[in-house]
PDB file of N, CA and C in Angstrom:
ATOM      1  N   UNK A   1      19.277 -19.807  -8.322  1.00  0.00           N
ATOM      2  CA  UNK A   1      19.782 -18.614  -7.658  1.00  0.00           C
ATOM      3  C   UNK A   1      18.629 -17.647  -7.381  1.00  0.00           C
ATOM      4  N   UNK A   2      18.588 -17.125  -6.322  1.00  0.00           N
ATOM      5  CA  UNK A   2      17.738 -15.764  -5.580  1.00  0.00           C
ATOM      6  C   UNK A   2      17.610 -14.967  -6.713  1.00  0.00           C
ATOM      7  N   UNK A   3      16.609 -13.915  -7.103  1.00  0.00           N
ATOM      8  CA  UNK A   3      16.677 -12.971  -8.103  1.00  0.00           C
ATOM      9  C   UNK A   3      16.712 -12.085  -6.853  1.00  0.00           C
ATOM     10  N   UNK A   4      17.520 -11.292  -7.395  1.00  0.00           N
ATOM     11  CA  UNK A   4      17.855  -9.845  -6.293  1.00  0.00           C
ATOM     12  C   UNK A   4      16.743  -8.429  -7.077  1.00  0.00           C
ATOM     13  N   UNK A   5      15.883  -8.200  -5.526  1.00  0.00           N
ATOM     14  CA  UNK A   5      15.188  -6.685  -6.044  1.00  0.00           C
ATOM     15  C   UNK A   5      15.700  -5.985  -5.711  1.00  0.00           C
ATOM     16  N   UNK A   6      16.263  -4.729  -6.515  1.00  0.00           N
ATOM     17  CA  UNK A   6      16.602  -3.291  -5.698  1.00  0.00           C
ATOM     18  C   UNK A   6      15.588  -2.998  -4.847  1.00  0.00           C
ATOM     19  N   UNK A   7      15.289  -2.212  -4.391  1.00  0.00           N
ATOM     20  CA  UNK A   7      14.759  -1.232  -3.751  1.00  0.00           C
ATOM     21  C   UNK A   7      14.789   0.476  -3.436  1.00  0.00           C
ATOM     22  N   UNK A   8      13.742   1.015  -3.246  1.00  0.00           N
ATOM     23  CA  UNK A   8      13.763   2.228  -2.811  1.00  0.00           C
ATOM     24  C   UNK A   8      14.119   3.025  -1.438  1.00  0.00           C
ATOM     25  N   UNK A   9      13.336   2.180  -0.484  1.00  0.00           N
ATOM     26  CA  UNK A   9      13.324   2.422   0.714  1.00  0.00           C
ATOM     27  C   UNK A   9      13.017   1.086   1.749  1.00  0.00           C
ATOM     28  N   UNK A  10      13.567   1.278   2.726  1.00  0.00           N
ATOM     29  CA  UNK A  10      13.035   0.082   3.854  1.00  0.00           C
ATOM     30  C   UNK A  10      12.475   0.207   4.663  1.00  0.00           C
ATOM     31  N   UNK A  11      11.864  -1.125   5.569  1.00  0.00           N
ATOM     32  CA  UNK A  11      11.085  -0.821   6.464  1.00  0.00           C
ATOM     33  C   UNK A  11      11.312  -1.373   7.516  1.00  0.00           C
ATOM     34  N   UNK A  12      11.697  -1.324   8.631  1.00  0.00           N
ATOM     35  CA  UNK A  12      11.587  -2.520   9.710  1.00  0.00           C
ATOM     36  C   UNK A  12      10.719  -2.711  10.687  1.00  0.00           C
ATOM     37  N   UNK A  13       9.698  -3.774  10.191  1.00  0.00           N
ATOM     38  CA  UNK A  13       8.744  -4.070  11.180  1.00  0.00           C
ATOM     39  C   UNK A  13       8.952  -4.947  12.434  1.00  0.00           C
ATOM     40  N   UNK A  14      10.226  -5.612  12.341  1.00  0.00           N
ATOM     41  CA  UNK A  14      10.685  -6.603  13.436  1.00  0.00           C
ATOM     42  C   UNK A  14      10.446  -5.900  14.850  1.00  0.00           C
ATOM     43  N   UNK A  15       9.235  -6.315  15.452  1.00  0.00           N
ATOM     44  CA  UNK A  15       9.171  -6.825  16.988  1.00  0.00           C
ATOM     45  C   UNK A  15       7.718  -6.072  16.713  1.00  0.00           C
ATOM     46  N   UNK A  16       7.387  -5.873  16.087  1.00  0.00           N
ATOM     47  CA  UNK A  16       5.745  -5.088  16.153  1.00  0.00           C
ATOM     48  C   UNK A  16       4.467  -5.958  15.526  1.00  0.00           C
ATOM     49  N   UNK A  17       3.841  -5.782  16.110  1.00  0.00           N
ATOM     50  CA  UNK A  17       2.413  -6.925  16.007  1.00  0.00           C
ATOM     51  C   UNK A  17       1.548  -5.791  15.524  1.00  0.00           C
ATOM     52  N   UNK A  18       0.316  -6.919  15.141  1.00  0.00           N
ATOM     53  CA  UNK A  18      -0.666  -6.165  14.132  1.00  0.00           C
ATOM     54  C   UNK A  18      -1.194  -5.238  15.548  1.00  0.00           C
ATOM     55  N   UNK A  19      -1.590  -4.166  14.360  1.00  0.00           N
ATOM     56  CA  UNK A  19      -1.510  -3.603  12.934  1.00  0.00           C
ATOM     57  C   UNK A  19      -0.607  -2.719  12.824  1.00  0.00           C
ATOM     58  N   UNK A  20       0.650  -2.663  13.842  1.00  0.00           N
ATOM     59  CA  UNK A  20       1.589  -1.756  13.237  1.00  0.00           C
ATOM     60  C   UNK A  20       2.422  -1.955  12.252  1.00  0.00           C
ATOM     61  N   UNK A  21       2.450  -3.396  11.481  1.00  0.00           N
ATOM     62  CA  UNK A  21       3.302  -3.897   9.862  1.00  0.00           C
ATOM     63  C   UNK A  21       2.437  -3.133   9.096  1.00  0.00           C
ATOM     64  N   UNK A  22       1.264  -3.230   9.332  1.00  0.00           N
ATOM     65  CA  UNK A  22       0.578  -2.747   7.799  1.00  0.00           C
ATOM     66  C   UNK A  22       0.225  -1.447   8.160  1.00  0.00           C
ATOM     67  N   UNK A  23       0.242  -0.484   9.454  1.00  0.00           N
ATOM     68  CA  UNK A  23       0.162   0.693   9.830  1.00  0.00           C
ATOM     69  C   UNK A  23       1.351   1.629   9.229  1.00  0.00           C
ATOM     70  N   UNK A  24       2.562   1.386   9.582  1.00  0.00           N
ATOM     71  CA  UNK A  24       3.689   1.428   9.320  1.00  0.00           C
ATOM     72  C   UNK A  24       4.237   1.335   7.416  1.00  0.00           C
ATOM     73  N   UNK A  25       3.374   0.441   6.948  1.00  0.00           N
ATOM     74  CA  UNK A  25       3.982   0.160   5.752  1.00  0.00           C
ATOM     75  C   UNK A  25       2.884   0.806   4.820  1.00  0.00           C
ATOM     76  N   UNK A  26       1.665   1.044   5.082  1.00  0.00           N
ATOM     77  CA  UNK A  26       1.014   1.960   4.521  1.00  0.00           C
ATOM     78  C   UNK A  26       1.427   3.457   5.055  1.00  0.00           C
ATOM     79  N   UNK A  27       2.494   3.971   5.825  1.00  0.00           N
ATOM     80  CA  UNK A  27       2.988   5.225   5.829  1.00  0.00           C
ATOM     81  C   UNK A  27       3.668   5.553   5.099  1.00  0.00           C
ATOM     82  N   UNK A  28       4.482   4.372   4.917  1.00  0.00           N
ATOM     83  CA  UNK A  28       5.850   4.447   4.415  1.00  0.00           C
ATOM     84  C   UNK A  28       5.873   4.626   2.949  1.00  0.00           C
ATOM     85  N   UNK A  29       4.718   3.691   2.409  1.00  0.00           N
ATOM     86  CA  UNK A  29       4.580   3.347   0.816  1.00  0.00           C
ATOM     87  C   UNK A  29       3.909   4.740   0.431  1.00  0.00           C
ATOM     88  N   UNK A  30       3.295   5.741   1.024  1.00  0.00           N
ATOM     89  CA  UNK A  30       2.557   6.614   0.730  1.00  0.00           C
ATOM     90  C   UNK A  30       3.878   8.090   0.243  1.00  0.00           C
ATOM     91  N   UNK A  31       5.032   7.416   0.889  1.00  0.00           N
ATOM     92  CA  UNK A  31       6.114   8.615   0.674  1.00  0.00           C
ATOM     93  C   UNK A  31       7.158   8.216  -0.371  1.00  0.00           C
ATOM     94  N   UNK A  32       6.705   7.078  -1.485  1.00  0.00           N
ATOM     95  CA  UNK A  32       7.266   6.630  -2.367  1.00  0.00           C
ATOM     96  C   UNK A  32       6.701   7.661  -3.539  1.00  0.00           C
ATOM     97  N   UNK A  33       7.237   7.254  -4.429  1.00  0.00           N
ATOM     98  CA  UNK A  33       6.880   7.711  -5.757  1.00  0.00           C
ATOM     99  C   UNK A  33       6.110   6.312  -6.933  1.00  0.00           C
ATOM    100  N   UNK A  34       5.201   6.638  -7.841  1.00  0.00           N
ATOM    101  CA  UNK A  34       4.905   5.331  -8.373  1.00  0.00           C
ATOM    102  C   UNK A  34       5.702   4.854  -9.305  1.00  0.00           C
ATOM    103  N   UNK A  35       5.825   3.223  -8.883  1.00  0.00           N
ATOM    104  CA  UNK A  35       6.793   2.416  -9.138  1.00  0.00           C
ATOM    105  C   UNK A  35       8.123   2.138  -8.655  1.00  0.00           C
ATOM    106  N   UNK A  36       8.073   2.653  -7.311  1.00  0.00           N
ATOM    107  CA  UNK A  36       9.648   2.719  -6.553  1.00  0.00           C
ATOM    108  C   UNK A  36       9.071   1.316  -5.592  1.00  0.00           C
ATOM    109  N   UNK A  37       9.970   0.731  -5.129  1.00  0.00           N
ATOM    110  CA  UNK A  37       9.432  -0.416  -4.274  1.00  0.00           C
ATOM    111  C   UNK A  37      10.512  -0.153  -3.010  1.00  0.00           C
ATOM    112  N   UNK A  38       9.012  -0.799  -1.954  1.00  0.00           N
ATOM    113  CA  UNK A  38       9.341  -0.865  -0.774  1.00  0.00           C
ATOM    114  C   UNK A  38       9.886  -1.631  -0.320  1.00  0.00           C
ATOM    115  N   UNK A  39      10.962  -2.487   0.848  1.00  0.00           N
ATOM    116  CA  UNK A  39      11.385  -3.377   1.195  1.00  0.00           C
ATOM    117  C   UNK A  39      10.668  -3.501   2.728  1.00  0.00           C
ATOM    118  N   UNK A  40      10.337  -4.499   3.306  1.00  0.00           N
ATOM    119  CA  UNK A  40       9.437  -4.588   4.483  1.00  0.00           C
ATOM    120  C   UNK A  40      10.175  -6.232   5.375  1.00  0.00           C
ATOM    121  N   UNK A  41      10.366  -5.829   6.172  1.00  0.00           N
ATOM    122  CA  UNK A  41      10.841  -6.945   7.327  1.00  0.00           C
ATOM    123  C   UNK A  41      10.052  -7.290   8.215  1.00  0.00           C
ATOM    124  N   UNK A  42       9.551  -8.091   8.552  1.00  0.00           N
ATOM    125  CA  UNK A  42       7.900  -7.990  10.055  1.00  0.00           C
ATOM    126  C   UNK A  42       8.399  -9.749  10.290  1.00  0.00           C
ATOM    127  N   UNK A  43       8.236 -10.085  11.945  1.00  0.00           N
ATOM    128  CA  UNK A  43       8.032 -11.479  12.623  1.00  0.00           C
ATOM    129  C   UNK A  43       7.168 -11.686  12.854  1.00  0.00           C
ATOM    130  N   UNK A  44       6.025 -10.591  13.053  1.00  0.00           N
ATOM    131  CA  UNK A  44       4.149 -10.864  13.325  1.00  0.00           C
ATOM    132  C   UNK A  44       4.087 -12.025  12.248  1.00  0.00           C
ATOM    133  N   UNK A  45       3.674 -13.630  12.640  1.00  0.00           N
ATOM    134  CA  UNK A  45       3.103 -14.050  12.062  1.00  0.00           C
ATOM    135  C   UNK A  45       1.755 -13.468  11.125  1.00  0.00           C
ATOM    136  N   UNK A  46       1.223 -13.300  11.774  1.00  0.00           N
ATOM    137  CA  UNK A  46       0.053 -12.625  11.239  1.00  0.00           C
ATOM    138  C   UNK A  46       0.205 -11.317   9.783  1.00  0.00           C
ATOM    139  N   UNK A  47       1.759 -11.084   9.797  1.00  0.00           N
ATOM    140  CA  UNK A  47       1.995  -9.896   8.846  1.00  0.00           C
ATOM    141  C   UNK A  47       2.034 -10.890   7.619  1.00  0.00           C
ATOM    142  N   UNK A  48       2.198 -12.011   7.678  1.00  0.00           N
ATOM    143  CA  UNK A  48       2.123 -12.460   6.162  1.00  0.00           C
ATOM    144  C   UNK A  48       1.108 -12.702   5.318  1.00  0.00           C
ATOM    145  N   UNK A  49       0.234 -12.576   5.969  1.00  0.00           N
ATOM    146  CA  UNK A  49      -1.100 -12.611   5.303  1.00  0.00           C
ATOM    147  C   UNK A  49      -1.819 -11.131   5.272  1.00  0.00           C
ATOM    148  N   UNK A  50      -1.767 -10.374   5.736  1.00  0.00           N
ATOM    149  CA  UNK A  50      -1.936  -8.966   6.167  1.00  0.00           C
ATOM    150  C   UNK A  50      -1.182  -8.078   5.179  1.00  0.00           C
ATOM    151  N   UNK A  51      -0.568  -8.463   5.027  1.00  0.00           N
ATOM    152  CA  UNK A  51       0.698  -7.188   4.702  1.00  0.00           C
ATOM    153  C   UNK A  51      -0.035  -7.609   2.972  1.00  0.00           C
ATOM    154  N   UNK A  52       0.004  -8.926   2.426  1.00  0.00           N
ATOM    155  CA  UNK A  52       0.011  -9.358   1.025  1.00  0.00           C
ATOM    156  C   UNK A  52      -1.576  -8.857   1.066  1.00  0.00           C
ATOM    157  N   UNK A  53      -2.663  -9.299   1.822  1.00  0.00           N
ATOM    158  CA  UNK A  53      -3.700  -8.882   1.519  1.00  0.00           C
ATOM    159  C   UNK A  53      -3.980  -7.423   1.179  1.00  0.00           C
ATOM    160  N   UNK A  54      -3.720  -5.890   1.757  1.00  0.00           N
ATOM    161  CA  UNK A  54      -3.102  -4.927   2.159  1.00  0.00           C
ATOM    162  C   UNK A  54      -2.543  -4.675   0.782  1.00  0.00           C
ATOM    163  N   UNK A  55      -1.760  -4.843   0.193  1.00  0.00           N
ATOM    164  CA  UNK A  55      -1.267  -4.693  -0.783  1.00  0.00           C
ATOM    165  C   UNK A  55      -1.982  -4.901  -2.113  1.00  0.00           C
ATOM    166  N   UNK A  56      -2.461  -5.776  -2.481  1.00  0.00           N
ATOM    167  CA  UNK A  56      -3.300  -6.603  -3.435  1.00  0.00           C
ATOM    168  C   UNK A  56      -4.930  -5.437  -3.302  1.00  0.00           C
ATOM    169  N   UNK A  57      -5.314  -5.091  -1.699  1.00  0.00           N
ATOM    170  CA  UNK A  57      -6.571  -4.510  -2.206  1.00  0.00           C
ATOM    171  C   UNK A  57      -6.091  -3.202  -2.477  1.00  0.00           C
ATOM    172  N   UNK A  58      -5.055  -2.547  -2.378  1.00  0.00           N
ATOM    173  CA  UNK A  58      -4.768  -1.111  -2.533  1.00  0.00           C
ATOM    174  C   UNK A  58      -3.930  -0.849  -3.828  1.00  0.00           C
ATOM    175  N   UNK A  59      -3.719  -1.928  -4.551  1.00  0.00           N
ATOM    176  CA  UNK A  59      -3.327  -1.985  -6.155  1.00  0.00           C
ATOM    177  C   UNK A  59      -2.107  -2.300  -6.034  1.00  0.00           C
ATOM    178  N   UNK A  60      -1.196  -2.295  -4.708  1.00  0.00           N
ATOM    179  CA  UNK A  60       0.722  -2.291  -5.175  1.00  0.00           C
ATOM    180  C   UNK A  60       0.867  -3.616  -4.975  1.00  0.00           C
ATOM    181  N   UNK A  61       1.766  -3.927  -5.848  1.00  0.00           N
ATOM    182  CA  UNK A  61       2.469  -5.600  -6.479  1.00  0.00           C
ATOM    183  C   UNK A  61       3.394  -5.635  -5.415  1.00  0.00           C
ATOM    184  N   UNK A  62       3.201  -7.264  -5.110  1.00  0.00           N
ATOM    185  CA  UNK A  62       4.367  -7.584  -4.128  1.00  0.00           C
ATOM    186  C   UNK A  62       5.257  -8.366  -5.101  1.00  0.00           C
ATOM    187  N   UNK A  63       6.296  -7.710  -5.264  1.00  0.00           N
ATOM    188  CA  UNK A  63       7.138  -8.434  -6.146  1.00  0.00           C
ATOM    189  C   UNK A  63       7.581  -9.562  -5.826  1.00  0.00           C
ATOM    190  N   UNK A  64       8.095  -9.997  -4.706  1.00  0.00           N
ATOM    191  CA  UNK A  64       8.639 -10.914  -3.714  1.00  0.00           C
ATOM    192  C   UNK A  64       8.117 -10.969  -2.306  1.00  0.00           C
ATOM    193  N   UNK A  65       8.176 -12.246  -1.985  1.00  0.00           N
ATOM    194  CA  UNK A  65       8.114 -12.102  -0.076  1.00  0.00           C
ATOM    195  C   UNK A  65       8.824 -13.598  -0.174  1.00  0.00           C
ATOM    196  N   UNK A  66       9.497 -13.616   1.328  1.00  0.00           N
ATOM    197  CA  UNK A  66      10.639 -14.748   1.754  1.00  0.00           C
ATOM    198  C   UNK A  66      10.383 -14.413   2.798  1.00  0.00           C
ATOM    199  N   UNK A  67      10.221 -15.708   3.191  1.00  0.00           N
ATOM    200  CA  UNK A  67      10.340 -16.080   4.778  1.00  0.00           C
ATOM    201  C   UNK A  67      11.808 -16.719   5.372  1.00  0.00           C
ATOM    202  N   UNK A  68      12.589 -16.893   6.212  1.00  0.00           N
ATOM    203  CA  UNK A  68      13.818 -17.091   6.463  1.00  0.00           C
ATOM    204  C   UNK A  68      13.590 -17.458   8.363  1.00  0.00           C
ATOM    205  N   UNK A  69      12.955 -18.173   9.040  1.00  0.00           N
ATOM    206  CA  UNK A  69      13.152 -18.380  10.204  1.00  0.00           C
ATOM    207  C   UNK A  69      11.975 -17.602  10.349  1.00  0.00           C
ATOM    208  N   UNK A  70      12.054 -16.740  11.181  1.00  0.00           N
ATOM    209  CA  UNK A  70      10.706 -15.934  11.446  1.00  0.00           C
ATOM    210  C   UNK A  70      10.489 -14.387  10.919  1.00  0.00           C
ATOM    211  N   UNK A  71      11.262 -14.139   9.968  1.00  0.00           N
ATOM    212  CA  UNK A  71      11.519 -13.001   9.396  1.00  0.00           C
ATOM    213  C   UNK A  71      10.565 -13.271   8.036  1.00  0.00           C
ATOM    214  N   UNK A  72       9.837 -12.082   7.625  1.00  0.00           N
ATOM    215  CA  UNK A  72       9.053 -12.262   6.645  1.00  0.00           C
ATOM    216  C   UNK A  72       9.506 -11.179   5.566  1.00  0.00           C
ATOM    217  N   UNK A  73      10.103 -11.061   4.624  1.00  0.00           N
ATOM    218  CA  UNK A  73      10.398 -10.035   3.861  1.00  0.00           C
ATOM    219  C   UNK A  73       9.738  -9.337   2.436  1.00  0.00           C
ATOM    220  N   UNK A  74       8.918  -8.578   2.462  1.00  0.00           N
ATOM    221  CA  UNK A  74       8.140  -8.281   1.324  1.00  0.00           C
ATOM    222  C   UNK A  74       8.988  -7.058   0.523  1.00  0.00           C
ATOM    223  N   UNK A  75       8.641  -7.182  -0.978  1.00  0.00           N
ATOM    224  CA  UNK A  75       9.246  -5.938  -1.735  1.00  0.00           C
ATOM    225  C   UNK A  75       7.993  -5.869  -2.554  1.00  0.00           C
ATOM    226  N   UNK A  76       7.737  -4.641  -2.118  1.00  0.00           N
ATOM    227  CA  UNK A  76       6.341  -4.370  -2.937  1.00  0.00           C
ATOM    228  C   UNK A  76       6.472  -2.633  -3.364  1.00  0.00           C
ATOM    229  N   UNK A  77       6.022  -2.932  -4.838  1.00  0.00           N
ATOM    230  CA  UNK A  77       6.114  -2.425  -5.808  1.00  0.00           C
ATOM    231  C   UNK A  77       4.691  -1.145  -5.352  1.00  0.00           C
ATOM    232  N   UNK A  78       5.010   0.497  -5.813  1.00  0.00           N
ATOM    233  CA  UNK A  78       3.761   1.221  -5.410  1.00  0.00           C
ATOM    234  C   UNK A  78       3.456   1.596  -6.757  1.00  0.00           C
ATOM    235  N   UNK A  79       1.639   0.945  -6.445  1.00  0.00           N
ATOM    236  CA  UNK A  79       1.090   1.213  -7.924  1.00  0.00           C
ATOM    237  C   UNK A  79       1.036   2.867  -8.154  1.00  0.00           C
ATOM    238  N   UNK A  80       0.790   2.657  -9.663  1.00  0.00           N
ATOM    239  CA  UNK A  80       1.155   4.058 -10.799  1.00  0.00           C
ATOM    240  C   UNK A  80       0.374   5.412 -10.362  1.00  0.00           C
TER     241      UNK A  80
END
């Protein structure tokens, strides 16, 4: 069975190409509080490697990412 993440807030990156997933999701994560997690949707191929890299050098945990057809879904956690 799926482990289900809550979340804080969402994002929808569907129909936007780089760099507006990780433009967009570094706005968004900046209006969190630490340790609230983001939910992120993007079809940019290119956001799946971007978005996780992006994350990893700026300290916040991607708790999850799922791919589903061309939908890429990240929940990433904003470091402390």
């Amino acid at each position: 069975m799926d482990q289900i993440i809550s979340h804080d807030a969402e994002l929808d990156c569907v129909g936007l190409f780089c760099p507006m997933p990780i433009a967009k999701t570094k706005e968004e994560i900046e209006n969190l509080e630490a340790g609230q997690v983001l939910k992120v949707e993007a079809d940019d191929p290119a956001a799946e490697e971007d978005i996780s890299r992006w994350a990893k050098r700026a300290g916040h945990e991607v708790l999850k990412k799922d791919k589903s057809g061309n939908i890429i879904t990240f929940w990433i956690k904003k470091k402390k």
